[in-house]
PDB file of N, CA and C in Angstrom:
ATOM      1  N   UNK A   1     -38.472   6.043  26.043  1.00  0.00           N
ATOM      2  CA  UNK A   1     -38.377   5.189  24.884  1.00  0.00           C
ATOM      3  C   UNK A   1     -39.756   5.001  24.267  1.00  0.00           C
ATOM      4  N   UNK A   2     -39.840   4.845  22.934  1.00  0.00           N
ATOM      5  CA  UNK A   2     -41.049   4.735  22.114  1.00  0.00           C
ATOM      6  C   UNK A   2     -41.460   3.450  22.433  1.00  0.00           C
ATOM      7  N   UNK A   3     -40.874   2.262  22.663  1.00  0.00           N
ATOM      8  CA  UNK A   3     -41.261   0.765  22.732  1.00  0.00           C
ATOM      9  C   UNK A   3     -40.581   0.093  23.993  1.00  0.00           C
ATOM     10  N   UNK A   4     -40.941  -0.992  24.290  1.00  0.00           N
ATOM     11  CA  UNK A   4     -40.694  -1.206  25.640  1.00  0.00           C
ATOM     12  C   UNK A   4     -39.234  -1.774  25.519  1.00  0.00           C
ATOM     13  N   UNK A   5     -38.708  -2.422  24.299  1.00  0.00           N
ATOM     14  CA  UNK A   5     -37.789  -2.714  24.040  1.00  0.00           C
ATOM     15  C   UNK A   5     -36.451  -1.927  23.654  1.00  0.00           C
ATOM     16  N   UNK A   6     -35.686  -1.818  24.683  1.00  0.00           N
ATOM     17  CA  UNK A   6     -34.621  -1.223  24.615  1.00  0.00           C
ATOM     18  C   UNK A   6     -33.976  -1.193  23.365  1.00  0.00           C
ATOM     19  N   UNK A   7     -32.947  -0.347  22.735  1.00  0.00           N
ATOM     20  CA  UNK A   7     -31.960  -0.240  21.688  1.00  0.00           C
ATOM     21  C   UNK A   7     -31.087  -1.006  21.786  1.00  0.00           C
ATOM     22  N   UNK A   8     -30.472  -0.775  22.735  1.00  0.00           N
ATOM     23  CA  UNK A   8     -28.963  -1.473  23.277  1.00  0.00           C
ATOM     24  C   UNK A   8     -28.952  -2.010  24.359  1.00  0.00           C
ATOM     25  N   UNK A   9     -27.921  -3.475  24.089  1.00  0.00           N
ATOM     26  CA  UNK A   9     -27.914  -3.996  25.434  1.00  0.00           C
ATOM     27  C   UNK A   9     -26.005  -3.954  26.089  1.00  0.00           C
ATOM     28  N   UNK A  10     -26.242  -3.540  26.861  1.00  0.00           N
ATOM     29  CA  UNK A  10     -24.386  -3.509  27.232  1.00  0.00           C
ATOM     30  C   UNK A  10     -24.324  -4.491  28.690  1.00  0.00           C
ATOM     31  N   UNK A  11     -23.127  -4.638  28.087  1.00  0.00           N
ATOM     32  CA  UNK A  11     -22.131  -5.586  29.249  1.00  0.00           C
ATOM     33  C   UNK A  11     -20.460  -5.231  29.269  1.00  0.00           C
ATOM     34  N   UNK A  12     -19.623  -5.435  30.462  1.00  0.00           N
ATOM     35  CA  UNK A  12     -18.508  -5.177  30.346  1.00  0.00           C
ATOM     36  C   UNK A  12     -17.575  -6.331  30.210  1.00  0.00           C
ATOM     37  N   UNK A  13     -17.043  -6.223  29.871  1.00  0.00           N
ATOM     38  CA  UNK A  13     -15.961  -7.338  29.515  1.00  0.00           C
ATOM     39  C   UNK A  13     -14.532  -6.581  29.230  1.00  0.00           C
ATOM     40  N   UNK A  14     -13.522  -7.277  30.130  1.00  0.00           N
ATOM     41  CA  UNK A  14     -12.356  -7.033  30.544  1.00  0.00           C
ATOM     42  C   UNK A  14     -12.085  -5.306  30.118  1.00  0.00           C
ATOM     43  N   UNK A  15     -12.842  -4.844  31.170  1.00  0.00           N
ATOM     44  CA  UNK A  15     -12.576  -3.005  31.127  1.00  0.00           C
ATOM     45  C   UNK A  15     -13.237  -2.449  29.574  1.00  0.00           C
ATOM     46  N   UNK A  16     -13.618  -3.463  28.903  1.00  0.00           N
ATOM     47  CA  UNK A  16     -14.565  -2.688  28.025  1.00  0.00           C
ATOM     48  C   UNK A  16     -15.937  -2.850  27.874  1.00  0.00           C
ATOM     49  N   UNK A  17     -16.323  -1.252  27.523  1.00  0.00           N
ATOM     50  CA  UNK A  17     -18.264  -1.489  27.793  1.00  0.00           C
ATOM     51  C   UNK A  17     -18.447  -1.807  26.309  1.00  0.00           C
ATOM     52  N   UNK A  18     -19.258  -3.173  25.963  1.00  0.00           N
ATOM     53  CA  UNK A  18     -19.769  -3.881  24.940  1.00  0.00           C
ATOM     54  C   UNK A  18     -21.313  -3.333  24.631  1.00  0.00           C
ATOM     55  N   UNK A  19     -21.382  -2.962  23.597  1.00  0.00           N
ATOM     56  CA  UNK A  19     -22.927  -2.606  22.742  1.00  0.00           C
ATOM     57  C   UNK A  19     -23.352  -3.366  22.218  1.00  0.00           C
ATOM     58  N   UNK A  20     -24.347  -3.811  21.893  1.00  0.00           N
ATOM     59  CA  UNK A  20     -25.180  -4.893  21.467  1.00  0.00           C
ATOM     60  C   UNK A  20     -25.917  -4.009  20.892  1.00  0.00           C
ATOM     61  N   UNK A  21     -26.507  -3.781  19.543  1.00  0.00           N
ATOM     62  CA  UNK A  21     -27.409  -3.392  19.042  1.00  0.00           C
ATOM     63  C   UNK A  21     -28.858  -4.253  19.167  1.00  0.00           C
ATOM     64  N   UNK A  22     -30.163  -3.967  19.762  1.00  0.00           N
ATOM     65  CA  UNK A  22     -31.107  -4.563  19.422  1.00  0.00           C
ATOM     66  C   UNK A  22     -31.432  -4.749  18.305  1.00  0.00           C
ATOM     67  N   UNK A  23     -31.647  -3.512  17.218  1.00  0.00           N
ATOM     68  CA  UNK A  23     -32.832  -3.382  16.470  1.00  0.00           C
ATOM     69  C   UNK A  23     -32.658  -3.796  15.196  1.00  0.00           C
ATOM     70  N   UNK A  24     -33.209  -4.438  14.327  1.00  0.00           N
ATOM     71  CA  UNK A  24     -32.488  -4.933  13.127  1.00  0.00           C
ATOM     72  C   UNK A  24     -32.071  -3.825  11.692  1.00  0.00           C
ATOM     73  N   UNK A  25     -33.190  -2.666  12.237  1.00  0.00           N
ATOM     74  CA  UNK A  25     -33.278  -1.409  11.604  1.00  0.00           C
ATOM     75  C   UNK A  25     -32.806  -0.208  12.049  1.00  0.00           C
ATOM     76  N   UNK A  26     -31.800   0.620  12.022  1.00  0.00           N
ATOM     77  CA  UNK A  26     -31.342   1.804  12.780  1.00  0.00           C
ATOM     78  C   UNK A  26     -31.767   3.014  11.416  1.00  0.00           C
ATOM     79  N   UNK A  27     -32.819   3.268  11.467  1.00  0.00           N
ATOM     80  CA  UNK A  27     -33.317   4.235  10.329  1.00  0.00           C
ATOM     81  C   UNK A  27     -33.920   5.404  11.204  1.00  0.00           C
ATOM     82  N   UNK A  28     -34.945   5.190  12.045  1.00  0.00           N
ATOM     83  CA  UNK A  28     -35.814   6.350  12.484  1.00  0.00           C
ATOM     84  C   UNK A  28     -35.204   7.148  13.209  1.00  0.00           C
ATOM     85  N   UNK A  29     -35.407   8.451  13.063  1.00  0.00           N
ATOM     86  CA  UNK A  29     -34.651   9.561  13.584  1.00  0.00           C
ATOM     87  C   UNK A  29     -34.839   9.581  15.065  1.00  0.00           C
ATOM     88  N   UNK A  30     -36.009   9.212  15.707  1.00  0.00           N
ATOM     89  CA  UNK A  30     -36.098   9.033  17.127  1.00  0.00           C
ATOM     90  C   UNK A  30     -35.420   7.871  17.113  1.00  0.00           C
ATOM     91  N   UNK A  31     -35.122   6.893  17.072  1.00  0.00           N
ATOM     92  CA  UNK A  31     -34.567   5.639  17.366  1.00  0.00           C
ATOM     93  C   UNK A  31     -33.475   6.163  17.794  1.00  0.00           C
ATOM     94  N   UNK A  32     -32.658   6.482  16.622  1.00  0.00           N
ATOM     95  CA  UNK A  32     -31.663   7.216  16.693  1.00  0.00           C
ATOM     96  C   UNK A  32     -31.020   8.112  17.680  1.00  0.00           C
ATOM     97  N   UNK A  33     -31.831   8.862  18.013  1.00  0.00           N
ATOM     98  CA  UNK A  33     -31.570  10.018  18.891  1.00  0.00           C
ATOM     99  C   UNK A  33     -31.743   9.503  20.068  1.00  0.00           C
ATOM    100  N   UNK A  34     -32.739   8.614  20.468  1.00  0.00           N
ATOM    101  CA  UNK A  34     -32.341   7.775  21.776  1.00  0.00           C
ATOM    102  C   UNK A  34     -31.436   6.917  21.422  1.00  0.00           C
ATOM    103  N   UNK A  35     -30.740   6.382  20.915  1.00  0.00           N
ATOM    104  CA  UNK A  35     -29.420   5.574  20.913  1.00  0.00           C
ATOM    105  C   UNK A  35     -28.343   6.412  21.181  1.00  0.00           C
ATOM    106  N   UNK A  36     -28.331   7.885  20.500  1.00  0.00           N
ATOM    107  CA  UNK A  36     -26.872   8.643  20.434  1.00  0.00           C
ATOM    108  C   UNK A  36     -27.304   9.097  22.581  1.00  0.00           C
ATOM    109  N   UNK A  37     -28.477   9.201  22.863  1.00  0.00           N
ATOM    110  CA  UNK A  37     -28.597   9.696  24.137  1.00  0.00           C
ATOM    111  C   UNK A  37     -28.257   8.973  25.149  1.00  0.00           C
ATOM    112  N   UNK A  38     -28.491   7.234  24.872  1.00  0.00           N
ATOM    113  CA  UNK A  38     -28.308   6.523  25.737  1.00  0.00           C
ATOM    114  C   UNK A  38     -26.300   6.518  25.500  1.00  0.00           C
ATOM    115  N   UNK A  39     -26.132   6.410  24.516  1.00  0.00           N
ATOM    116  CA  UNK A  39     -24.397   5.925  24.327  1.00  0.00           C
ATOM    117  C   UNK A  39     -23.132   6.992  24.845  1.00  0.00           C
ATOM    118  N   UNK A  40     -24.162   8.279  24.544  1.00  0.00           N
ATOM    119  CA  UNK A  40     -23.386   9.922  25.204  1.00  0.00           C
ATOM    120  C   UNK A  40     -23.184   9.949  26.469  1.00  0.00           C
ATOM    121  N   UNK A  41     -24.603   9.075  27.289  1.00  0.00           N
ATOM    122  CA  UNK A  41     -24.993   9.111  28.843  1.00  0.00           C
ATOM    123  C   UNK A  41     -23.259   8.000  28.941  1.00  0.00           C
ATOM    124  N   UNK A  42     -23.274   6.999  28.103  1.00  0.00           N
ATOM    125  CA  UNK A  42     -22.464   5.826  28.951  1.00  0.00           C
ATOM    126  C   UNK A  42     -21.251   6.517  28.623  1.00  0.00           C
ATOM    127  N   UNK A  43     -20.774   7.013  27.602  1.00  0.00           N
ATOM    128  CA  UNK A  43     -19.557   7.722  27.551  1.00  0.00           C
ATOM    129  C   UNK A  43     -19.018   8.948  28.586  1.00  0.00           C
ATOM    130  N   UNK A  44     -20.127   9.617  28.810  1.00  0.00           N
ATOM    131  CA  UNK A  44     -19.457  10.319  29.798  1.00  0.00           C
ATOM    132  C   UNK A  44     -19.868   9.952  30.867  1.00  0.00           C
ATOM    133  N   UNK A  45     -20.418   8.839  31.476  1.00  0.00           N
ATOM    134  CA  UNK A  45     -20.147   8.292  32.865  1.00  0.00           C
ATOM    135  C   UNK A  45     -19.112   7.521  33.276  1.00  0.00           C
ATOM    136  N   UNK A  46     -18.186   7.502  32.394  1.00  0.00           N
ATOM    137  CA  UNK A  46     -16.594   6.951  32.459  1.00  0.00           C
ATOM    138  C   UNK A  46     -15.468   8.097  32.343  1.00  0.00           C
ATOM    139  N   UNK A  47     -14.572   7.641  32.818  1.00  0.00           N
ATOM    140  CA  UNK A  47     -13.279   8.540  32.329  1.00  0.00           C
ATOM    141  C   UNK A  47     -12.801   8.531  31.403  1.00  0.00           C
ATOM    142  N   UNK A  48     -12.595   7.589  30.835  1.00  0.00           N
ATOM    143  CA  UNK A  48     -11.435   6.920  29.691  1.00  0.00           C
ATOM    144  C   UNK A  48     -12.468   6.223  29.230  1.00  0.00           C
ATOM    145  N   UNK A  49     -13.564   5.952  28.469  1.00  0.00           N
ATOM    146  CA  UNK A  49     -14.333   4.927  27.992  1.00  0.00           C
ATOM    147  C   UNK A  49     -14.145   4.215  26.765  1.00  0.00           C
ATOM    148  N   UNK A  50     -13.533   3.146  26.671  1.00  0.00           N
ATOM    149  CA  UNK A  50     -13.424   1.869  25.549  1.00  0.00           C
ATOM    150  C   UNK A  50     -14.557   1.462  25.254  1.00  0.00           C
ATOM    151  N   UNK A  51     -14.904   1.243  24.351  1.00  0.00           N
ATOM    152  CA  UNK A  51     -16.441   1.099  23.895  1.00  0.00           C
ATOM    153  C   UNK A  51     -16.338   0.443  22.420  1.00  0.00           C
ATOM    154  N   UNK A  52     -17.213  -1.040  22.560  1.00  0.00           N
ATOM    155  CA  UNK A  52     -17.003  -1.881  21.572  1.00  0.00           C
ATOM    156  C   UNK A  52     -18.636  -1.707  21.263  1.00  0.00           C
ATOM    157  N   UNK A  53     -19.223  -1.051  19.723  1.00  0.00           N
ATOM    158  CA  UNK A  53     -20.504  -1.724  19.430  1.00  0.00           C
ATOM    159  C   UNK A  53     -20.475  -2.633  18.334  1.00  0.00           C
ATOM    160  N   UNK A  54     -21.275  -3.522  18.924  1.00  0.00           N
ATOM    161  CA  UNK A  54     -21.882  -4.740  18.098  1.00  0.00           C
ATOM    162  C   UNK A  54     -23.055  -4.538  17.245  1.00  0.00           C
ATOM    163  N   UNK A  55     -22.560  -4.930  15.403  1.00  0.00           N
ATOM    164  CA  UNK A  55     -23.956  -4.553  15.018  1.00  0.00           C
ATOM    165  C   UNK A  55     -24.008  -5.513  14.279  1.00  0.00           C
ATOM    166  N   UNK A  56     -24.129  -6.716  15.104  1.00  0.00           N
ATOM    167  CA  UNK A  56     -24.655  -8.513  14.598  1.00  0.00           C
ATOM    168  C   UNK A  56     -25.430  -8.943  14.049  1.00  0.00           C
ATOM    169  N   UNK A  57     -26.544  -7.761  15.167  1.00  0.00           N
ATOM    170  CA  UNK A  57     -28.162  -7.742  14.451  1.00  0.00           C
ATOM    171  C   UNK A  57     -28.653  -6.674  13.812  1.00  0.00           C
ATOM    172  N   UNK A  58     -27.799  -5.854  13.252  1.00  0.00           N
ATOM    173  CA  UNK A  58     -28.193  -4.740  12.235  1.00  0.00           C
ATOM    174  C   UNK A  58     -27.995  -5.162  10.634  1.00  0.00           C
ATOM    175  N   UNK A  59     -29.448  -5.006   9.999  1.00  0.00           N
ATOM    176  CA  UNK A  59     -29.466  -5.108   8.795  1.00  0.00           C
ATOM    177  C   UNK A  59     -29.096  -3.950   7.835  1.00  0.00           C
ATOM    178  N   UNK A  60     -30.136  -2.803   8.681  1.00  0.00           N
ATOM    179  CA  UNK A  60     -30.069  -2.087   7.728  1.00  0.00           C
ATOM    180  C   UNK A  60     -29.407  -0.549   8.905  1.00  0.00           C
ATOM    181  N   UNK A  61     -28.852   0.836   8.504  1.00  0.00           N
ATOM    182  CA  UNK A  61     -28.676   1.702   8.979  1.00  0.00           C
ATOM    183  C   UNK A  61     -28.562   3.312   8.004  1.00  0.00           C
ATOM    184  N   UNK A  62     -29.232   3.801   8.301  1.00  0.00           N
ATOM    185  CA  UNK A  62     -29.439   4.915   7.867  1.00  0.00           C
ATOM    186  C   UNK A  62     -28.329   6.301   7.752  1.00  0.00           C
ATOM    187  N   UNK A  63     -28.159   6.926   6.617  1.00  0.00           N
ATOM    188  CA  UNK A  63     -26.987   7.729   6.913  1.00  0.00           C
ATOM    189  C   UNK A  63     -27.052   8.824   8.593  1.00  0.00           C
ATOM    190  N   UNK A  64     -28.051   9.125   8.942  1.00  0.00           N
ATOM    191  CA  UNK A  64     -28.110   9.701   9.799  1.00  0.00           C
ATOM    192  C   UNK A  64     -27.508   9.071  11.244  1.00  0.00           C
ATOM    193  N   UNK A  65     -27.875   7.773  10.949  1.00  0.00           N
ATOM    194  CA  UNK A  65     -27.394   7.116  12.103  1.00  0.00           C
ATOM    195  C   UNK A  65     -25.554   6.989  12.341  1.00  0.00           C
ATOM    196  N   UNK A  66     -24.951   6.965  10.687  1.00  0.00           N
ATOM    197  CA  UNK A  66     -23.776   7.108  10.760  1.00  0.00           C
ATOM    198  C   UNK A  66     -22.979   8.676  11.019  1.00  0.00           C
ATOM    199  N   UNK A  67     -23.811   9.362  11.517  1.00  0.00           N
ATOM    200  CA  UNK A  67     -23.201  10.808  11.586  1.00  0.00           C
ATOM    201  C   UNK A  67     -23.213  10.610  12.809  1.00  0.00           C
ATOM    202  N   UNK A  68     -24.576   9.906  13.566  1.00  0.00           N
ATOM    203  CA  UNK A  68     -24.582   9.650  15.228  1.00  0.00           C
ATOM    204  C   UNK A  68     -23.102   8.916  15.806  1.00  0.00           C
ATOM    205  N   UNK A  69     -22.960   8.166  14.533  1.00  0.00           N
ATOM    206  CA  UNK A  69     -21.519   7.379  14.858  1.00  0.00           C
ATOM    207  C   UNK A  69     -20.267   8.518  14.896  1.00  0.00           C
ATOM    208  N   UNK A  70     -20.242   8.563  13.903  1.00  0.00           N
ATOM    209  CA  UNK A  70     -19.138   9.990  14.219  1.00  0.00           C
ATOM    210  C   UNK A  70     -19.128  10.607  15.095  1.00  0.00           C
ATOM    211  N   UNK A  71     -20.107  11.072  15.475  1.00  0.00           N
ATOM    212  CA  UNK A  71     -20.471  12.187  16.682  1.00  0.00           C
ATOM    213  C   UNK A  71     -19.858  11.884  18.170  1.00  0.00           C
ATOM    214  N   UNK A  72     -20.328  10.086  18.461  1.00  0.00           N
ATOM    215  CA  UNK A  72     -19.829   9.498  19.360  1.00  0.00           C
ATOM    216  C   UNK A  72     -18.059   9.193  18.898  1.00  0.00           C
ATOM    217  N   UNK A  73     -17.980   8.808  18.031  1.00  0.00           N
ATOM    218  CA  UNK A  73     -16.223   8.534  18.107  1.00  0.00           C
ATOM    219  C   UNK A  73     -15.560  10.027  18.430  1.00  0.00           C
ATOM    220  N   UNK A  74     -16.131  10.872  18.172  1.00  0.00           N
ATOM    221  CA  UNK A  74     -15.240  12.278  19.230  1.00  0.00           C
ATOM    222  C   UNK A  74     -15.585  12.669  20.478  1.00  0.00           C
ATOM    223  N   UNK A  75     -16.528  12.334  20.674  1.00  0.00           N
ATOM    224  CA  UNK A  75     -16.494  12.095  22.120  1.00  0.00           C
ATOM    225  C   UNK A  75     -16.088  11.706  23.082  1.00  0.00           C
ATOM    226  N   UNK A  76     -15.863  10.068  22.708  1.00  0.00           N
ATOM    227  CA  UNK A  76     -15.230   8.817  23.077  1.00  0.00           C
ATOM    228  C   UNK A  76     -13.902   9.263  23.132  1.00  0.00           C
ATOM    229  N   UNK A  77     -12.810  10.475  21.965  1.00  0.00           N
ATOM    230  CA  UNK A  77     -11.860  10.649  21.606  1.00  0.00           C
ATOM    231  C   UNK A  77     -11.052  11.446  22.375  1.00  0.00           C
ATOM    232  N   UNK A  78     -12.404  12.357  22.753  1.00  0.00           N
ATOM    233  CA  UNK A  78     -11.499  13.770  23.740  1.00  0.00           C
ATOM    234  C   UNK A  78     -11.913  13.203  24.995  1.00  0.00           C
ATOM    235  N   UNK A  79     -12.118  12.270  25.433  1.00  0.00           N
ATOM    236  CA  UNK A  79     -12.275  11.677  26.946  1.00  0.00           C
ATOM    237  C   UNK A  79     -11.327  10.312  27.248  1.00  0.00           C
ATOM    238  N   UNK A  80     -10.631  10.668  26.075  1.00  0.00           N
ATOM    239  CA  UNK A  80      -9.205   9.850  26.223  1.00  0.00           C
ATOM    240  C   UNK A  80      -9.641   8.225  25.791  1.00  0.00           C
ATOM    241  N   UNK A  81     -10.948   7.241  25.410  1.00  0.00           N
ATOM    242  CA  UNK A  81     -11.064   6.638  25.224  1.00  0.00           C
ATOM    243  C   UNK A  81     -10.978   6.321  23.651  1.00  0.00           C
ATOM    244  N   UNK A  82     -11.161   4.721  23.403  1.00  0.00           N
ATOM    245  CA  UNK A  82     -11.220   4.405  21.928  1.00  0.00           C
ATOM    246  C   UNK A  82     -12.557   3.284  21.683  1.00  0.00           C
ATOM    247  N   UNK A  83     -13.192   3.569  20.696  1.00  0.00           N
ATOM    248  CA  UNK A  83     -14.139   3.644  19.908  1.00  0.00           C
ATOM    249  C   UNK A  83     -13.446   2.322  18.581  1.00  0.00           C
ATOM    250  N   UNK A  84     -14.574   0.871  18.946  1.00  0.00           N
ATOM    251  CA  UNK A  84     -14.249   0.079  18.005  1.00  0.00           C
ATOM    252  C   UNK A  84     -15.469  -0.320  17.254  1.00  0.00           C
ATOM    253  N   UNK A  85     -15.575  -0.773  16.238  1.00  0.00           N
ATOM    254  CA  UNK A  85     -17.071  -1.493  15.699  1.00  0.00           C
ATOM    255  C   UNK A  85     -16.623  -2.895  15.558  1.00  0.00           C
ATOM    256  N   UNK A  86     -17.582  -3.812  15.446  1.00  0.00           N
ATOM    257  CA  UNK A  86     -17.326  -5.525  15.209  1.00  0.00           C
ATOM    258  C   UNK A  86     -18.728  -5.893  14.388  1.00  0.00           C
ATOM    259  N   UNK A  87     -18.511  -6.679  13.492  1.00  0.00           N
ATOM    260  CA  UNK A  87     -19.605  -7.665  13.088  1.00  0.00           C
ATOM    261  C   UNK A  87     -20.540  -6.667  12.164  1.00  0.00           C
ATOM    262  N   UNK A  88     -19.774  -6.225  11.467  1.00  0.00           N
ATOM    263  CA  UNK A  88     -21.069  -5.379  10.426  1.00  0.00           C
ATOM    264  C   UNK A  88     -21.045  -5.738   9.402  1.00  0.00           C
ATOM    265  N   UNK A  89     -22.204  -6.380   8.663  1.00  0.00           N
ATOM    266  CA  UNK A  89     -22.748  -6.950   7.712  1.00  0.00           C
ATOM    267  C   UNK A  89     -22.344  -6.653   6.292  1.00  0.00           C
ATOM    268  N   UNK A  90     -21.891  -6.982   5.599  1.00  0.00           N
ATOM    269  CA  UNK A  90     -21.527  -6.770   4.345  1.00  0.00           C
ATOM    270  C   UNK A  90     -21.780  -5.616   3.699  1.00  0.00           C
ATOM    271  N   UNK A  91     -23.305  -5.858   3.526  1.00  0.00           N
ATOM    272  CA  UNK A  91     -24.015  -5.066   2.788  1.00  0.00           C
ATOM    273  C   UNK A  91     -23.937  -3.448   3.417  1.00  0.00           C
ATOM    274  N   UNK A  92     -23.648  -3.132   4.592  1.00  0.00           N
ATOM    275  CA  UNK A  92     -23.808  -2.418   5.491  1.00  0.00           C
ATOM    276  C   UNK A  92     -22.094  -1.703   5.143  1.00  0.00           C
ATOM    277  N   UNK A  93     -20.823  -2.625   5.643  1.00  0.00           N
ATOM    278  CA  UNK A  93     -19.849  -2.046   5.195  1.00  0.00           C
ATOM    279  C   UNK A  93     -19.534  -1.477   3.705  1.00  0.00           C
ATOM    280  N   UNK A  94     -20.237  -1.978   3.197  1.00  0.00           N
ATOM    281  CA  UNK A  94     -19.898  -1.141   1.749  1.00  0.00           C
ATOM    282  C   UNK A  94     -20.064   0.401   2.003  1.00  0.00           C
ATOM    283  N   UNK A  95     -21.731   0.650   3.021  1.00  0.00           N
ATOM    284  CA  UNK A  95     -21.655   1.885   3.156  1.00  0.00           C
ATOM    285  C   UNK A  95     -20.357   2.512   3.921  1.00  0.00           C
ATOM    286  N   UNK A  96     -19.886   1.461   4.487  1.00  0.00           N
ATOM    287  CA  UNK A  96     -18.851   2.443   5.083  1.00  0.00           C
ATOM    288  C   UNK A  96     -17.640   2.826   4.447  1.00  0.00           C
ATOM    289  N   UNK A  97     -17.152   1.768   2.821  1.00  0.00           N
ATOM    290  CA  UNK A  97     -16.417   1.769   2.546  1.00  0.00           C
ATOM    291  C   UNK A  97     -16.899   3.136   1.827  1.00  0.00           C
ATOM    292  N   UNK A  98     -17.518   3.408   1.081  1.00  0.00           N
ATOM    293  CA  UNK A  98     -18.000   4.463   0.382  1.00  0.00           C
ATOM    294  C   UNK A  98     -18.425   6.026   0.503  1.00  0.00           C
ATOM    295  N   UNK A  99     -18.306   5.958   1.980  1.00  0.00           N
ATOM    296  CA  UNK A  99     -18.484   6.971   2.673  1.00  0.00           C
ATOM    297  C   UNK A  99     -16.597   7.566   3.495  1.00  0.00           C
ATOM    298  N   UNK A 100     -16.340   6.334   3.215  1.00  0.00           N
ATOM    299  CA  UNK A 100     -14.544   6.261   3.748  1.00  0.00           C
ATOM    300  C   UNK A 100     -14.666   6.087   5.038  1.00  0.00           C
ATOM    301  N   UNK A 101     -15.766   6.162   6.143  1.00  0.00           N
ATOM    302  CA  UNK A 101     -15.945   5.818   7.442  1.00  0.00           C
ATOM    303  C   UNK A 101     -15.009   4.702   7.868  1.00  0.00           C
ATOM    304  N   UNK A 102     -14.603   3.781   6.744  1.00  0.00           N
ATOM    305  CA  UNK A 102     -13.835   2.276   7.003  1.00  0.00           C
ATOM    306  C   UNK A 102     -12.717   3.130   7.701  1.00  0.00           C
ATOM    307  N   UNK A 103     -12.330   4.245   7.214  1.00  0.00           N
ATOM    308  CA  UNK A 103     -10.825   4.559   7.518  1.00  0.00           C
ATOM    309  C   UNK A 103     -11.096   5.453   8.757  1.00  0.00           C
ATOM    310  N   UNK A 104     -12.241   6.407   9.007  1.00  0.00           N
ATOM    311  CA  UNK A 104     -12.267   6.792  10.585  1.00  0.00           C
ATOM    312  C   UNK A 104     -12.724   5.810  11.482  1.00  0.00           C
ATOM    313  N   UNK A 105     -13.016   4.691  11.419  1.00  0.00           N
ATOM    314  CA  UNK A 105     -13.649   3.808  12.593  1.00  0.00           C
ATOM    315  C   UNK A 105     -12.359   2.227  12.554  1.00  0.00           C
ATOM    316  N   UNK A 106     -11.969   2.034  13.874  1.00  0.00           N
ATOM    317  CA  UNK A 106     -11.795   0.880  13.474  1.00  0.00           C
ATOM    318  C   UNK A 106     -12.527  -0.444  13.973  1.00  0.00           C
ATOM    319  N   UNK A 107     -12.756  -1.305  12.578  1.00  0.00           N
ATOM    320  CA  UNK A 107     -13.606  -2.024  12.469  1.00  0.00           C
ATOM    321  C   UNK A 107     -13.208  -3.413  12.252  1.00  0.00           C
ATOM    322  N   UNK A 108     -13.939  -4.692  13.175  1.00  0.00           N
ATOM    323  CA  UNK A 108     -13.453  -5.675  13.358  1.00  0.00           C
ATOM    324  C   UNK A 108     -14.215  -6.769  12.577  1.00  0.00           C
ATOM    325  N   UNK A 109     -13.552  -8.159  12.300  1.00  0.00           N
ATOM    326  CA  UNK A 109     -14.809  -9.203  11.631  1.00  0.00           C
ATOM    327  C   UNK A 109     -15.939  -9.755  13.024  1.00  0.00           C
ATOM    328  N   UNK A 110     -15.393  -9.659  14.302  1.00  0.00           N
ATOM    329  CA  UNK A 110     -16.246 -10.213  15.470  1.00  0.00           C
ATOM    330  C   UNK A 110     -15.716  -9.532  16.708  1.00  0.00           C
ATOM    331  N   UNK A 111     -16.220  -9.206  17.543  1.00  0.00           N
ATOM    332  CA  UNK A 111     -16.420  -8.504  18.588  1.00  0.00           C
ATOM    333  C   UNK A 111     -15.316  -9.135  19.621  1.00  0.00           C
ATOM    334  N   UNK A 112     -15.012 -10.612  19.633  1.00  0.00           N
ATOM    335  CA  UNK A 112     -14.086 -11.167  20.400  1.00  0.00           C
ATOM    336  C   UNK A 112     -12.152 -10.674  19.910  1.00  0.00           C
ATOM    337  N   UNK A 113     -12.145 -10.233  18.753  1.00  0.00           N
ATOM    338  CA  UNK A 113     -11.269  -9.755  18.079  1.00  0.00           C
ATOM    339  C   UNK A 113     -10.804  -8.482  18.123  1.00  0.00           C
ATOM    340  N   UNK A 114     -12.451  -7.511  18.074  1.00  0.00           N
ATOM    341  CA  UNK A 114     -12.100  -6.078  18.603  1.00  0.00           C
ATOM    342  C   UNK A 114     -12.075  -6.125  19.607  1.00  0.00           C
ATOM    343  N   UNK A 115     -12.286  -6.924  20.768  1.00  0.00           N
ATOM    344  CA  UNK A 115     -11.871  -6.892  22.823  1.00  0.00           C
ATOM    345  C   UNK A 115     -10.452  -7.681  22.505  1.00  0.00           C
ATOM    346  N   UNK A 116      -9.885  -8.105  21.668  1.00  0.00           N
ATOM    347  CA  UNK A 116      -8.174  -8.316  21.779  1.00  0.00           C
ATOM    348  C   UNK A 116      -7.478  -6.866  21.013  1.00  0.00           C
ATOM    349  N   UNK A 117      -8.098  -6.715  20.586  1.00  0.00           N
ATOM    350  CA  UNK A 117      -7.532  -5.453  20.322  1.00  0.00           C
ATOM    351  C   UNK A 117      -7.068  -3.586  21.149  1.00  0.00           C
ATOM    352  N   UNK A 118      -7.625  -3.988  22.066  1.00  0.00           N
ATOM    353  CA  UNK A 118      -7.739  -3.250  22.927  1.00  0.00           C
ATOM    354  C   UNK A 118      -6.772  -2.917  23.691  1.00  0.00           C
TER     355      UNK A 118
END
């Protein structure tokens, strides 16, 4: 890692692994690429992996970072698991509405909502 401060913080909660985004910025291409490395590692150290990320504290995110997203929801897909998002910022979902991502990801208003969904 470039900084001592981790990307992501995870915890499990009722059979699902929870993402916590640290960073308030997901722009830099290394950032990035250690996030898709750390999230690939947790996906395939499961069988079936349910995987909720939280992006509470994300302001801003870069298109690159949303291809990292994609990348992981097929992953997540052919290992029999499902892939939710929670808590993304307004300004932030527009990109997704605009990109149509709203309709490949499903996406929650809070993270306690996407773990009932499950």
């Amino acid at each position: 890692m470039a900084d001592d401060q981790p990307h992501l913080t995870l915890t499990e909660q009722a059979g699902v692994s929870v993402v916590a985004f640290n960073d308030r910025k997901i722009l830099e291409e290394l950032s990035i690429r250690e996030i898709q490395e750390e999230l690939s590692a947790l996906v395939a150290s499961r069988d079936a992996a349910n995987l909720l990320l939280n992006f509470e504290k994300v302001e801003h995110l870069s298109s690159a970072a949303l291809g990292m997203l994609i990348q992981l929801n097929d992953q997540v897909s052919k290992q029999g698991g499902r892939l939710k998002l929670s808590d993304i910022r307004p300004q932030i979902f527009q990109v997704f509405k605009i990109t149509r991502l709203n309709r490949l990801f499903e996406i929650h208003d809070s993270a306690a909502e996407a773990l009932q969904a499950f």
